[in-house]
Protein backbone atom coordinates (compact mmCIF):
# COMPACT_ATOMS: atom_id res chain seq x y z
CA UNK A 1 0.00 0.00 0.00
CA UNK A 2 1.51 3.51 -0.94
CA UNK A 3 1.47 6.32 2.09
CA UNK A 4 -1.01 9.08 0.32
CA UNK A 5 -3.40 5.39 0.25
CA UNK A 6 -2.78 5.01 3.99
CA UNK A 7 -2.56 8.28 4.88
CA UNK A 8 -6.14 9.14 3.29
CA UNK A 9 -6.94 5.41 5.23
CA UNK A 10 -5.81 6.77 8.43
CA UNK A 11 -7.67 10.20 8.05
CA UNK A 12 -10.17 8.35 7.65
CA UNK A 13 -10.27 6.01 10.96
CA UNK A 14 -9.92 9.46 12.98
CA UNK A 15 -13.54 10.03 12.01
CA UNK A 16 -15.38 6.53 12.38
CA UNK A 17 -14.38 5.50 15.84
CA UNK A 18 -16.69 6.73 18.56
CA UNK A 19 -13.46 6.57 21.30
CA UNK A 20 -9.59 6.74 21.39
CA UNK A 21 -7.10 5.90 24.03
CA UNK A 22 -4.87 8.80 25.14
CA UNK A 23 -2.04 8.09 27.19
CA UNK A 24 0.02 10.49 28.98
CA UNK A 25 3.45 9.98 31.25
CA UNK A 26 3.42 10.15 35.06
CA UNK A 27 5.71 12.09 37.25
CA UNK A 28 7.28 8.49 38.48
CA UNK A 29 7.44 7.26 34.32
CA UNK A 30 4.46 5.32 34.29
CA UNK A 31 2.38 5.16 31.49
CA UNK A 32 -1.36 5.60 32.02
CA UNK A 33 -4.04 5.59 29.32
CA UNK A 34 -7.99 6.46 29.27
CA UNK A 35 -10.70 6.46 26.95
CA UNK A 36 -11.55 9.88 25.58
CA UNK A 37 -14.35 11.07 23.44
CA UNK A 38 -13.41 11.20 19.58
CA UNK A 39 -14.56 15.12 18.84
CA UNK A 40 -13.99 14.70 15.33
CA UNK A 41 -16.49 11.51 14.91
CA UNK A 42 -19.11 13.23 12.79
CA UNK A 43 -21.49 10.49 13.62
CA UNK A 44 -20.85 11.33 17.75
CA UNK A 45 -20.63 14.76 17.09
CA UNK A 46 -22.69 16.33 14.31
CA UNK A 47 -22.54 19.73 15.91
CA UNK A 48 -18.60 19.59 15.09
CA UNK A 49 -18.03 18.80 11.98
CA UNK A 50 -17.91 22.37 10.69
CA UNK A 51 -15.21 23.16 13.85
CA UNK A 52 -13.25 20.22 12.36
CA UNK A 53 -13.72 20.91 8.64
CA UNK A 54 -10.44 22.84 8.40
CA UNK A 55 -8.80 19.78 10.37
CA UNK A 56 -9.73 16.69 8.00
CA UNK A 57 -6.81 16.53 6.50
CA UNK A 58 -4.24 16.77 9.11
CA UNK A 59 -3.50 14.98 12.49
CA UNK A 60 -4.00 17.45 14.90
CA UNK A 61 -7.12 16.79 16.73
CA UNK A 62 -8.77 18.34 20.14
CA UNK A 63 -10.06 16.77 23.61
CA UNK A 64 -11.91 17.94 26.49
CA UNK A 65 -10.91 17.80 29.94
CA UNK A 66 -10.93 18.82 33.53
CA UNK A 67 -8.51 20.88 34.84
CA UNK A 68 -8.06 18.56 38.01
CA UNK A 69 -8.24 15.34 36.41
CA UNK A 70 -4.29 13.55 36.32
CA UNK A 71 -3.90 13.79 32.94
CA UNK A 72 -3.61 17.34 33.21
CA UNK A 73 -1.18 17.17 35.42
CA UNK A 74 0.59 14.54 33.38
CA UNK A 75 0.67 16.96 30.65
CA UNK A 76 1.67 19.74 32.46
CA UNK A 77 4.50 18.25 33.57
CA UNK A 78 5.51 16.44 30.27
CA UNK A 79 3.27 16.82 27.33
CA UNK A 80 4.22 14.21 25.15
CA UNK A 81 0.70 11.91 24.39
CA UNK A 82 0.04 9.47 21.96
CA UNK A 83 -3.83 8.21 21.24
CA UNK A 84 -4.49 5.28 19.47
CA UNK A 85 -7.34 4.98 17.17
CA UNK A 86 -8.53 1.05 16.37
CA UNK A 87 -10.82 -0.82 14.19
CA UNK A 88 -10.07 -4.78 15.58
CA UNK A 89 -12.43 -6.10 13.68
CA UNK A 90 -11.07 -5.00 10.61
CA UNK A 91 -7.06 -5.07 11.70
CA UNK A 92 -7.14 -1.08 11.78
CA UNK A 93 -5.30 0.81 14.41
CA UNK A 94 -2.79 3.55 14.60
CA UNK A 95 -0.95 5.54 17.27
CA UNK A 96 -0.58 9.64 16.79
CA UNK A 97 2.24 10.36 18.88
CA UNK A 98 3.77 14.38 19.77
CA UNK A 99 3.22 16.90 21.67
CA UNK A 100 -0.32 18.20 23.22
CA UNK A 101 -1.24 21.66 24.37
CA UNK A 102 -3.66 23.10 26.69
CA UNK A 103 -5.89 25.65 24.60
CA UNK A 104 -6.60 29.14 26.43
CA UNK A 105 -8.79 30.78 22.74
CA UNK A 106 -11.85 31.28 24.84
CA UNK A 107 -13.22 30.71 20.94
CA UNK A 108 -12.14 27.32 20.22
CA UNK A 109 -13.33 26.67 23.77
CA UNK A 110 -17.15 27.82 22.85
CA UNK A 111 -16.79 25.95 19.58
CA UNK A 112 -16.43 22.96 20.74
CA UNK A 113 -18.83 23.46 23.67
CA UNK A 114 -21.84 20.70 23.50
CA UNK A 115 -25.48 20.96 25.78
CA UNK A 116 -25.29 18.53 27.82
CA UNK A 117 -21.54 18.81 29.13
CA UNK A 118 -22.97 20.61 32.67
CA UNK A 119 -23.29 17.50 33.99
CA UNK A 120 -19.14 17.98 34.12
CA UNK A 121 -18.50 21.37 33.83
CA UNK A 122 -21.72 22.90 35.79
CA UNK A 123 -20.53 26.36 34.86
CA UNK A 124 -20.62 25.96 31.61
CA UNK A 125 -18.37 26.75 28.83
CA UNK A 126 -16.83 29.66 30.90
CA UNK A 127 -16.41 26.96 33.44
CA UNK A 128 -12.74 26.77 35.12
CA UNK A 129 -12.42 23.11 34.97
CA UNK A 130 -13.54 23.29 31.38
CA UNK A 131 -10.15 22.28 29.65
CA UNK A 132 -9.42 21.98 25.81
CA UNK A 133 -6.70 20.17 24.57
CA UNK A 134 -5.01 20.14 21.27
CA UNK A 135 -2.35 17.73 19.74
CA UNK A 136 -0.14 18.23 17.24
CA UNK A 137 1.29 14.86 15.97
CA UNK A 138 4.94 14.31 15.18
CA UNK A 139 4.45 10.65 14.29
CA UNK A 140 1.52 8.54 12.87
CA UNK A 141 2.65 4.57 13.25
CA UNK A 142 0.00 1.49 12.95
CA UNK A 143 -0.96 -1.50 11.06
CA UNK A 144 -3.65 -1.46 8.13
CA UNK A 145 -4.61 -5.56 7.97
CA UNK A 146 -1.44 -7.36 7.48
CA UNK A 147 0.40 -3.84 6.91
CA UNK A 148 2.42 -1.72 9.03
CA UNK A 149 3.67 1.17 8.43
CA UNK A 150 4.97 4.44 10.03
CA UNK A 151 5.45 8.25 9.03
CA UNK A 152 5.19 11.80 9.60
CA UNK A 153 1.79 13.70 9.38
C-alpha cells in the first residue's frame, strides 16, 4: 500500500471510531491511558463537523478535559501523548504520537462546547475546569490488515 493510500486510510479512521485511548506519562514514568471522546467523529458529534472541517486533513485533533483530572497534570508536567485509534475487527489501528497543548482561545473553547456537558462542567463553557486540549502529531505509526507502516503527518 503507498502512504497518500494510507494516509487518506488513516484520516479516515480518525472520524469513524466513537473513542480513542490517550495516554500520557506520570511524574514516576508510568504510562497511564484512558478512553476519551473522539470530537472529530461526525457520527458522535454532528454539531462539530464544521469546527473540524479545516482539520480533515491533518492529524491534529482536540479533547476535552478537567482541569483537576491527572492527565492534566501529566501533561503539564511532560506533554508528550500518543492516542491510538482502532478498528479490531477489521485489523485497523494507529498511534498519533507528539506533543499536546492546553488551549486558552476562549473561541475554540465555545466551539467545541456541547449541551449537555454541565453535567461535568456545571458552569458551563466559561467553566474553570472546562479544559481543551489540542495535539499536534509528530508521528503517525500502525498496522492497516497485514500492513504496518509508520510516518510523519
Amino acid at each position: 500500500m503507498k502512504k497518500e493510500e494510507i494516509r487518506k486510510l488513516c484520516l479516515g479512521l480518525m472520524q469513524t471510531v466513537p473513542a480513542v485511548i490517550l495516554s500520557t506519562v506520570s511524574d514516576d514514568g508510568i504510562p497511564y491511558s484512558r478512553a476519551m471522546e473522539n470530537l472529530k467523529n461526525p457520527k458522535s458529534y454532528p454539531d462539530l463537523a464544521a469546527f473540524f472541517k479545516p482539520h480533515l486533513k491533518t492529524f491534529s485533533t482536540f479533547f476535552t478535559t478537567s482541569t483537576s483530572s491527572d492527565k492534566m497534570r501529566h501533561i503539564k508536567a511532560n506533554p508528550m501523548v500518543s492516542v491510538y485509534y482502532c478498528h479490531p475487527e477489521n485489523y485497523q489501528g494507529m498511534m498519533v504520537g507528539g506533543r499536546i497543548e492546553i488551549v486558552k482561545d476562549t473561541k475554540i473553547k465555545h466551539a467545541l462546547w456541547q449541551d449537555g456537558w454541565e453535567k461535568y462542567y456545571p458552569k458551563g463553557k466559561d467553566d474553570p475546569v472546562y479544559t481543551i486540549l489540542h495535539l499536534h502529531p509528530s508521528i503517525i505509526r500502525g498496522w492497516w490488515q497485514m500492513t504496518e507502516f509508520e510516518f510523519q503527518p
